[in-house]
C-alpha atoms as a PDB file:
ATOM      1  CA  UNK A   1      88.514 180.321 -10.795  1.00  0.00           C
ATOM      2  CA  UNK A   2      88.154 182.298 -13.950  1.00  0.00           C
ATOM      3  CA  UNK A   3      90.075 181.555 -17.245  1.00  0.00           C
ATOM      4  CA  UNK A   4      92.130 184.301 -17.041  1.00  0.00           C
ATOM      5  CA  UNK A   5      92.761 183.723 -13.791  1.00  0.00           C
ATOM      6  CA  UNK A   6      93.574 180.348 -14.556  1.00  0.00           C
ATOM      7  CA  UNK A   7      96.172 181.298 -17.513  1.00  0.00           C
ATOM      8  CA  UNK A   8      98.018 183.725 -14.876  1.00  0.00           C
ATOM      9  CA  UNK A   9      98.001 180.873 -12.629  1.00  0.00           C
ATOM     10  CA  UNK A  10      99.514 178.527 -14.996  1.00  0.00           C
ATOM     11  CA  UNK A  11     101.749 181.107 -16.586  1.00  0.00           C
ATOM     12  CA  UNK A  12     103.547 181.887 -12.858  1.00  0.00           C
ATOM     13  CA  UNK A  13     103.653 177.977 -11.996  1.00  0.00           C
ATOM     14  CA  UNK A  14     104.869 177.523 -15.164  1.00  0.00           C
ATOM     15  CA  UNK A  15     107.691 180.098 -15.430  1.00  0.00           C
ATOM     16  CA  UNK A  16     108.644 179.033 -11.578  1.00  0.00           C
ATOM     17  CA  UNK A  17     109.046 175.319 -12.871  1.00  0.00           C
ATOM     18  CA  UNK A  18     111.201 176.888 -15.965  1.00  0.00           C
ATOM     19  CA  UNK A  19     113.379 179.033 -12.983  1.00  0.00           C
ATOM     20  CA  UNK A  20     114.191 176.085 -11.289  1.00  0.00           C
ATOM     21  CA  UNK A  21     114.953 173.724 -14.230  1.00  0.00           C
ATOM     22  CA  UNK A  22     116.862 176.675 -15.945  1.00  0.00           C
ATOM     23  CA  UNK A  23     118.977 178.345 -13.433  1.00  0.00           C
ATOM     24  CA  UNK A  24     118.448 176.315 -10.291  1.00  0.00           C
ATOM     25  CA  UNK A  25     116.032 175.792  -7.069  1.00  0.00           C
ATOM     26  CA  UNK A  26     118.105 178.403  -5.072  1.00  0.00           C
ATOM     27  CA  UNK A  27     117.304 181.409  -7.402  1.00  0.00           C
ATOM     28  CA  UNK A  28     113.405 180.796  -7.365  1.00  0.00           C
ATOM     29  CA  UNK A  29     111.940 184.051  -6.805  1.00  0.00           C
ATOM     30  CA  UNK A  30     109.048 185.915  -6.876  1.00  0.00           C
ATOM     31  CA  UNK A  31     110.995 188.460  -8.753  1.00  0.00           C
ATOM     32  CA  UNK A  32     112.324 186.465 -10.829  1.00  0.00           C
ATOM     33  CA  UNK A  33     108.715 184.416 -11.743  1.00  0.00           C
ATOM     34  CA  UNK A  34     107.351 187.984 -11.964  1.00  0.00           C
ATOM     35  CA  UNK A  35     110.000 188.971 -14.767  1.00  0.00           C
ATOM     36  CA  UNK A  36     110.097 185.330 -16.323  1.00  0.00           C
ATOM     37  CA  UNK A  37     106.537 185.309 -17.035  1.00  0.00           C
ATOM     38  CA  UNK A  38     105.878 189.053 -17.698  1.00  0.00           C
ATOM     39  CA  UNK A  39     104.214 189.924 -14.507  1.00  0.00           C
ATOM     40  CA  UNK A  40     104.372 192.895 -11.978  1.00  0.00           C
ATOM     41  CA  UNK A  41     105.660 190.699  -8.537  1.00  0.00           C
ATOM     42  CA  UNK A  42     101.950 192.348  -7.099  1.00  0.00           C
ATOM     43  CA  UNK A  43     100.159 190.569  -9.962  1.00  0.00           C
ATOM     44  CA  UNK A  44     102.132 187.512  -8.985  1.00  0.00           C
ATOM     45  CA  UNK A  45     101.355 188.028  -5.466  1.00  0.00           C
ATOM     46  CA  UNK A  46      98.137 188.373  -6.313  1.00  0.00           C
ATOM     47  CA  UNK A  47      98.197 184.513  -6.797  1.00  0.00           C
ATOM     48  CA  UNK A  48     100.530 183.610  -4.112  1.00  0.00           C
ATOM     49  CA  UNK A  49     100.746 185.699  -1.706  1.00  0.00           C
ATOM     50  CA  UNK A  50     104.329 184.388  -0.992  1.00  0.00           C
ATOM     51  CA  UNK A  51     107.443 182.188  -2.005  1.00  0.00           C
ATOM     52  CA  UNK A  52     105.725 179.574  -0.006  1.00  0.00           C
ATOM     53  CA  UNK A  53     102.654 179.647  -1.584  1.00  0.00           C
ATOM     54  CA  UNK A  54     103.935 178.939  -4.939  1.00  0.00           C
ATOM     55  CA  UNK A  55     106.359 176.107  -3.249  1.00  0.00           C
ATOM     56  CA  UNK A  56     103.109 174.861  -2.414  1.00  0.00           C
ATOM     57  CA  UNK A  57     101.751 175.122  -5.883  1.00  0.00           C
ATOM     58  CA  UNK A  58     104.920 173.886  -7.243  1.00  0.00           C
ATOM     59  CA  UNK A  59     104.705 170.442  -4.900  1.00  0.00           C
ATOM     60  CA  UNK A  60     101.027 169.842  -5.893  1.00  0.00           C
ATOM     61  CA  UNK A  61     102.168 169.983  -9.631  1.00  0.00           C
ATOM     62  CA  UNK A  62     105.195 167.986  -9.015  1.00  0.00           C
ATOM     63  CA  UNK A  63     102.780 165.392  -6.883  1.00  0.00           C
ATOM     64  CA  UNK A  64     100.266 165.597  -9.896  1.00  0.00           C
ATOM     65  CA  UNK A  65     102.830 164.869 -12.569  1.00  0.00           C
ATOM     66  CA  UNK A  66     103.657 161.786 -10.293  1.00  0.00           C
ATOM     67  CA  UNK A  67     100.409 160.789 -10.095  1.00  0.00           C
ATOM     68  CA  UNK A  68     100.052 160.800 -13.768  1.00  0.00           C
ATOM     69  CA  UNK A  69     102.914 158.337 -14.441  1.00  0.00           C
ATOM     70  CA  UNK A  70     101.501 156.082 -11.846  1.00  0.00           C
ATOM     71  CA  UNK A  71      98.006 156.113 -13.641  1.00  0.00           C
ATOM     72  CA  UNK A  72      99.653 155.397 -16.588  1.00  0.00           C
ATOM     73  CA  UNK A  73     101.563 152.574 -15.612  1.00  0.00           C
ATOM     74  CA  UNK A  74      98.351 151.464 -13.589  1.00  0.00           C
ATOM     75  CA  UNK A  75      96.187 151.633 -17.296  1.00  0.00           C
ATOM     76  CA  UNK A  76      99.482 149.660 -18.827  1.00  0.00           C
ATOM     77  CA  UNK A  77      99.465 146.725 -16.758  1.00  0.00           C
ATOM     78  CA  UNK A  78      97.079 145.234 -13.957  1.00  0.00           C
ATOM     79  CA  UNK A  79      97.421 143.656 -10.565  1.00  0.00           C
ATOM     80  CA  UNK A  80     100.811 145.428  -9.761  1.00  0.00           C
ATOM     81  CA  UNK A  81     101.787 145.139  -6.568  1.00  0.00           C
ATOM     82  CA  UNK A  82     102.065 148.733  -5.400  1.00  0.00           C
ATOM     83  CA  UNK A  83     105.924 148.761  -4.879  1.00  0.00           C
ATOM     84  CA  UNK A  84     106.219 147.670  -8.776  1.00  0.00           C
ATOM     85  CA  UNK A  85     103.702 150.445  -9.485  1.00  0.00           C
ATOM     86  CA  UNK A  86     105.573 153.012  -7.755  1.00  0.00           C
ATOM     87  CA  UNK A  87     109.248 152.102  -9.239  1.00  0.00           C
ATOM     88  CA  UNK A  88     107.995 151.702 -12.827  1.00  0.00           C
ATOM     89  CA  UNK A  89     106.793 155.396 -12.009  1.00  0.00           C
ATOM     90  CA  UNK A  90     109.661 156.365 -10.843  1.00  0.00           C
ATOM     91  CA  UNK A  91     111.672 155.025 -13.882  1.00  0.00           C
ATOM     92  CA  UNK A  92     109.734 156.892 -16.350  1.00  0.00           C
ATOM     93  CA  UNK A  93     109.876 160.025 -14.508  1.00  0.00           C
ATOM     94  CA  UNK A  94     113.685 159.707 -14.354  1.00  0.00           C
ATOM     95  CA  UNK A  95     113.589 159.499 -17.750  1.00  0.00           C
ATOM     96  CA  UNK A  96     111.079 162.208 -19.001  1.00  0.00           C
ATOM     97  CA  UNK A  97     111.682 164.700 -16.393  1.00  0.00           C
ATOM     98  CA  UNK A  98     114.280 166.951 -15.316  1.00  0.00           C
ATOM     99  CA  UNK A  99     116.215 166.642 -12.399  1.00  0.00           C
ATOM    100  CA  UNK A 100     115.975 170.213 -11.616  1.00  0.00           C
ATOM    101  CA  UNK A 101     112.940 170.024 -11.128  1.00  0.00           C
ATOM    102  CA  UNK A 102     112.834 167.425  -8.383  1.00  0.00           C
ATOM    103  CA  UNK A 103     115.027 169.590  -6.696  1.00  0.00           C
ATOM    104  CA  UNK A 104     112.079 171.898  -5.589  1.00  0.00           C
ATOM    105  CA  UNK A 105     111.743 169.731  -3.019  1.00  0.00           C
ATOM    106  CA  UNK A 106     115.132 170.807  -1.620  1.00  0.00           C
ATOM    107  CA  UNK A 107     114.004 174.231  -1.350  1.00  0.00           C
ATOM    108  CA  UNK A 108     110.613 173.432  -0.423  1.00  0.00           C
ATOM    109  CA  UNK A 109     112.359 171.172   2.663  1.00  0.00           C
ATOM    110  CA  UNK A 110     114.247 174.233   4.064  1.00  0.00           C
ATOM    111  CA  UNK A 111     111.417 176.378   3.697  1.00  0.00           C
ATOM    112  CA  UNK A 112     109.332 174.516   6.696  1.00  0.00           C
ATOM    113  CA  UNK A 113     108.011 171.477   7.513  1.00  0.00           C
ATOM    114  CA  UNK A 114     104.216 172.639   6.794  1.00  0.00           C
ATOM    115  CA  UNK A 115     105.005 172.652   2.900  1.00  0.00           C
ATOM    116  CA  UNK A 116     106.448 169.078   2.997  1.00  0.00           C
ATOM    117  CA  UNK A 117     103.369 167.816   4.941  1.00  0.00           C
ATOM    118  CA  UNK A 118     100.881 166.634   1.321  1.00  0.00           C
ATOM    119  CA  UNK A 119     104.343 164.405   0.398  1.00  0.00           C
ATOM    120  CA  UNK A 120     104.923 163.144   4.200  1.00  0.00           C
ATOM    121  CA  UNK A 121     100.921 162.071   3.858  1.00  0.00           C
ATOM    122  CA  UNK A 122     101.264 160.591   0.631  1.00  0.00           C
ATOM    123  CA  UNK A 123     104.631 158.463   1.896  1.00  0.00           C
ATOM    124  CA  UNK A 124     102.619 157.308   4.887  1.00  0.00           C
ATOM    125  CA  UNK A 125      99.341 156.698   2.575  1.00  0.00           C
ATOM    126  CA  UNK A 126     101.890 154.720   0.323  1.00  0.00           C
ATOM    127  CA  UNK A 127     103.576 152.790   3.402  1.00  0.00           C
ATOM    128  CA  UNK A 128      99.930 151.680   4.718  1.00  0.00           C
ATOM    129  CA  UNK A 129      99.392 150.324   0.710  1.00  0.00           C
ATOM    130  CA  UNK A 130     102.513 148.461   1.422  1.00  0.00           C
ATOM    131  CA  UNK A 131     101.736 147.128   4.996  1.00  0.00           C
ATOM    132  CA  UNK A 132      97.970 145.698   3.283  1.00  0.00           C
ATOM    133  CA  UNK A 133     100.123 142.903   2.128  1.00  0.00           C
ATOM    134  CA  UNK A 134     101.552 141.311   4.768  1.00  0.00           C
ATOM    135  CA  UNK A 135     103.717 138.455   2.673  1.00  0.00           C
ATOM    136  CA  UNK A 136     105.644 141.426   0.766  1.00  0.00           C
ATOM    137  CA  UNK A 137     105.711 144.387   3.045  1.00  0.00           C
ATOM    138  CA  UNK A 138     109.001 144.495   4.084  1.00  0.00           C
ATOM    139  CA  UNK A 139     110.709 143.694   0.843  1.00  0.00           C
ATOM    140  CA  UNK A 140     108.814 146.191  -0.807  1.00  0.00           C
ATOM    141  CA  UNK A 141     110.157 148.525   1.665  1.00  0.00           C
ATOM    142  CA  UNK A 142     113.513 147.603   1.375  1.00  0.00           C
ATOM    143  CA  UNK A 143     113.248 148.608  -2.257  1.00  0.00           C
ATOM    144  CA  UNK A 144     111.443 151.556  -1.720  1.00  0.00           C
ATOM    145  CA  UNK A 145     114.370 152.582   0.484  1.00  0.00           C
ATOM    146  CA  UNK A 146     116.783 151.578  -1.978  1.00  0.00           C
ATOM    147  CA  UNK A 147     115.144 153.631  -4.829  1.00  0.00           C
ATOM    148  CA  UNK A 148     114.472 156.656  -2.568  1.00  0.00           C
ATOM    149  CA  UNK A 149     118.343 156.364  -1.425  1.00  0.00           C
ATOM    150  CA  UNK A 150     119.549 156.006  -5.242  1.00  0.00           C
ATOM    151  CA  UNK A 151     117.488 159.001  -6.193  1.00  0.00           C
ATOM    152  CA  UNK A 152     118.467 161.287  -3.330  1.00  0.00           C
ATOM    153  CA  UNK A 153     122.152 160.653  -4.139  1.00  0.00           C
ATOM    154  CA  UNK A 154     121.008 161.735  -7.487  1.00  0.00           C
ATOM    155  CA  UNK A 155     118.986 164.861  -6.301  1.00  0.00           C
ATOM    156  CA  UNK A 156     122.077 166.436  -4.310  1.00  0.00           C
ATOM    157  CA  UNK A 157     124.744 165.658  -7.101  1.00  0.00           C
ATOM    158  CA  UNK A 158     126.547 163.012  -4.698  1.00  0.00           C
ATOM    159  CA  UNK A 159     125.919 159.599  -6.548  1.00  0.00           C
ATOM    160  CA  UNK A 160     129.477 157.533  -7.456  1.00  0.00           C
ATOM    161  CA  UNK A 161     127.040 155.561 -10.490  1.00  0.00           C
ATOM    162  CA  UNK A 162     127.066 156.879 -13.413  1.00  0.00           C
ATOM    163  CA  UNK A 163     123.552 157.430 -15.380  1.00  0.00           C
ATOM    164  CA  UNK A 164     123.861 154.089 -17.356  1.00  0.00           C
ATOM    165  CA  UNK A 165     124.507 152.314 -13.937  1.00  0.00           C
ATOM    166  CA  UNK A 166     121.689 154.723 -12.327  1.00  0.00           C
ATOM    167  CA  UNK A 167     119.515 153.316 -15.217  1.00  0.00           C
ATOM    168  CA  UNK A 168     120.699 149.968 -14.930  1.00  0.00           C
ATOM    169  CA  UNK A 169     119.883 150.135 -10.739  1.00  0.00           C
ATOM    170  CA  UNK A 170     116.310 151.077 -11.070  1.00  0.00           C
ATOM    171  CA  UNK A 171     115.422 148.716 -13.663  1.00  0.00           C
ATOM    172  CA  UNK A 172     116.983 145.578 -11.644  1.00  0.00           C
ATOM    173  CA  UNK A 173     114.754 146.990  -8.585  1.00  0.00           C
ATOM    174  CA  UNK A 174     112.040 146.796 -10.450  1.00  0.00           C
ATOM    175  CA  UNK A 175     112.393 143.121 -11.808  1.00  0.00           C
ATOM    176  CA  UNK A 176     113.206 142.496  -7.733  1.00  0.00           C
ATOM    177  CA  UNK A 177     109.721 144.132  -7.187  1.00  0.00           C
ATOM    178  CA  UNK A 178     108.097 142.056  -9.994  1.00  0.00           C
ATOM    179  CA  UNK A 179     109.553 138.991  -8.484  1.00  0.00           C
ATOM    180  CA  UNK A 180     107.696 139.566  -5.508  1.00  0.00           C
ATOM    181  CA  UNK A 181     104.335 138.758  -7.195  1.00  0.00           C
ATOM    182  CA  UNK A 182     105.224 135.593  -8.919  1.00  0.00           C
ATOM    183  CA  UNK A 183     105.454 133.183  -6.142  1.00  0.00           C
ATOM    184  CA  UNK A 184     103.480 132.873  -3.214  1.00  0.00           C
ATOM    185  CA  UNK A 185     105.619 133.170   0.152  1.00  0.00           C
ATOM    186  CA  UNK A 186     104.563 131.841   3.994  1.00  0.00           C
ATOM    187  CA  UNK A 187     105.283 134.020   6.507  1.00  0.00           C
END
């Protein structure tokens, strides 16, 4: 892909992200990314064809700026066991990203099933990581679960914590999940 076609790229993805963080998943159009960002909605279409092509867009950024916390985490600290991995990630993304945001995947869920299918493979990639060790499988997934639950509450505006206990939540999962590592346990 050229530069330029690059930039518009980034510019449309970008002002879609800003849409959804700024007035809400539900208003994401590609009128309104066309007007955000300065764009006829042809010159947009022009790099999605459609509202779920730039879902699509929008989930591999939102999957990329996962993976980036993860690999961050990863470079932090060694031998993690990959439910510790995951909740540290999620912790830091609570805290540096906007909730808005996340709720892309809301819209991206009612759009169809095809769109969700990179995050379903990624989940089941994820639970196969988890079922590698044997000893801490299913107390991994228990928190896994738990977090998931937590930030779902969260992501339809239906949680009874407030963001200190929210805080408070995640980081006592995550000292459960680093438990899990420091003594050996028979099956």
């Amino acid at each position: 892909m050229t530069r330029d076609k690059t930039n518009s790229r980034s510019r449309i993805v970008n002002a879609a992200i800003d849409i959804a963080i700024n007035q809400g998943p539900k208003v994401l159009t590609l009128d309104k990314v066309a007007e955000k960002c300065g764009m006829s909605k042809g010159g947009v279409m022009h790099h999605f064809k459609n509202k779920e092509a730039l879902l699509e867009a929008l989930l591999a950024n939102m999957m990329d700026t996962f993976k980036c916390y993860e690999d961050d985490i990863v470079a932090q600290e060694d031998n993690l066991l990959p439910i510790t991995r995951v909740l540290k990630s999620r912790e830091q993304i609570h805290n540096h990203v906007n909730l808005d945001y996340a709720r892309i995947l809301l819209v991206a869920a009612t759009e169809g099933d095809a769109l969700m299918a990179p995050i379903q493979q990624r989940f089941k990639e994820f639970v196969d990581e988890l079922k590698a060790d044997d000893a801490y499988y299913f107390d991994s997934l228990l928190l896994w679960l738990a977090a998931d639950g937590l930030s779902f509450q969260e992501l339809i505006s239906v949680s009874p914590f407030s963001e200190t206990e929210r805080k408070a939540i995640r980081h006592r999962l995550i000292e459960m999940a680093e438990s899990l590592g420091d003594t050996p346990r028979e099956q």
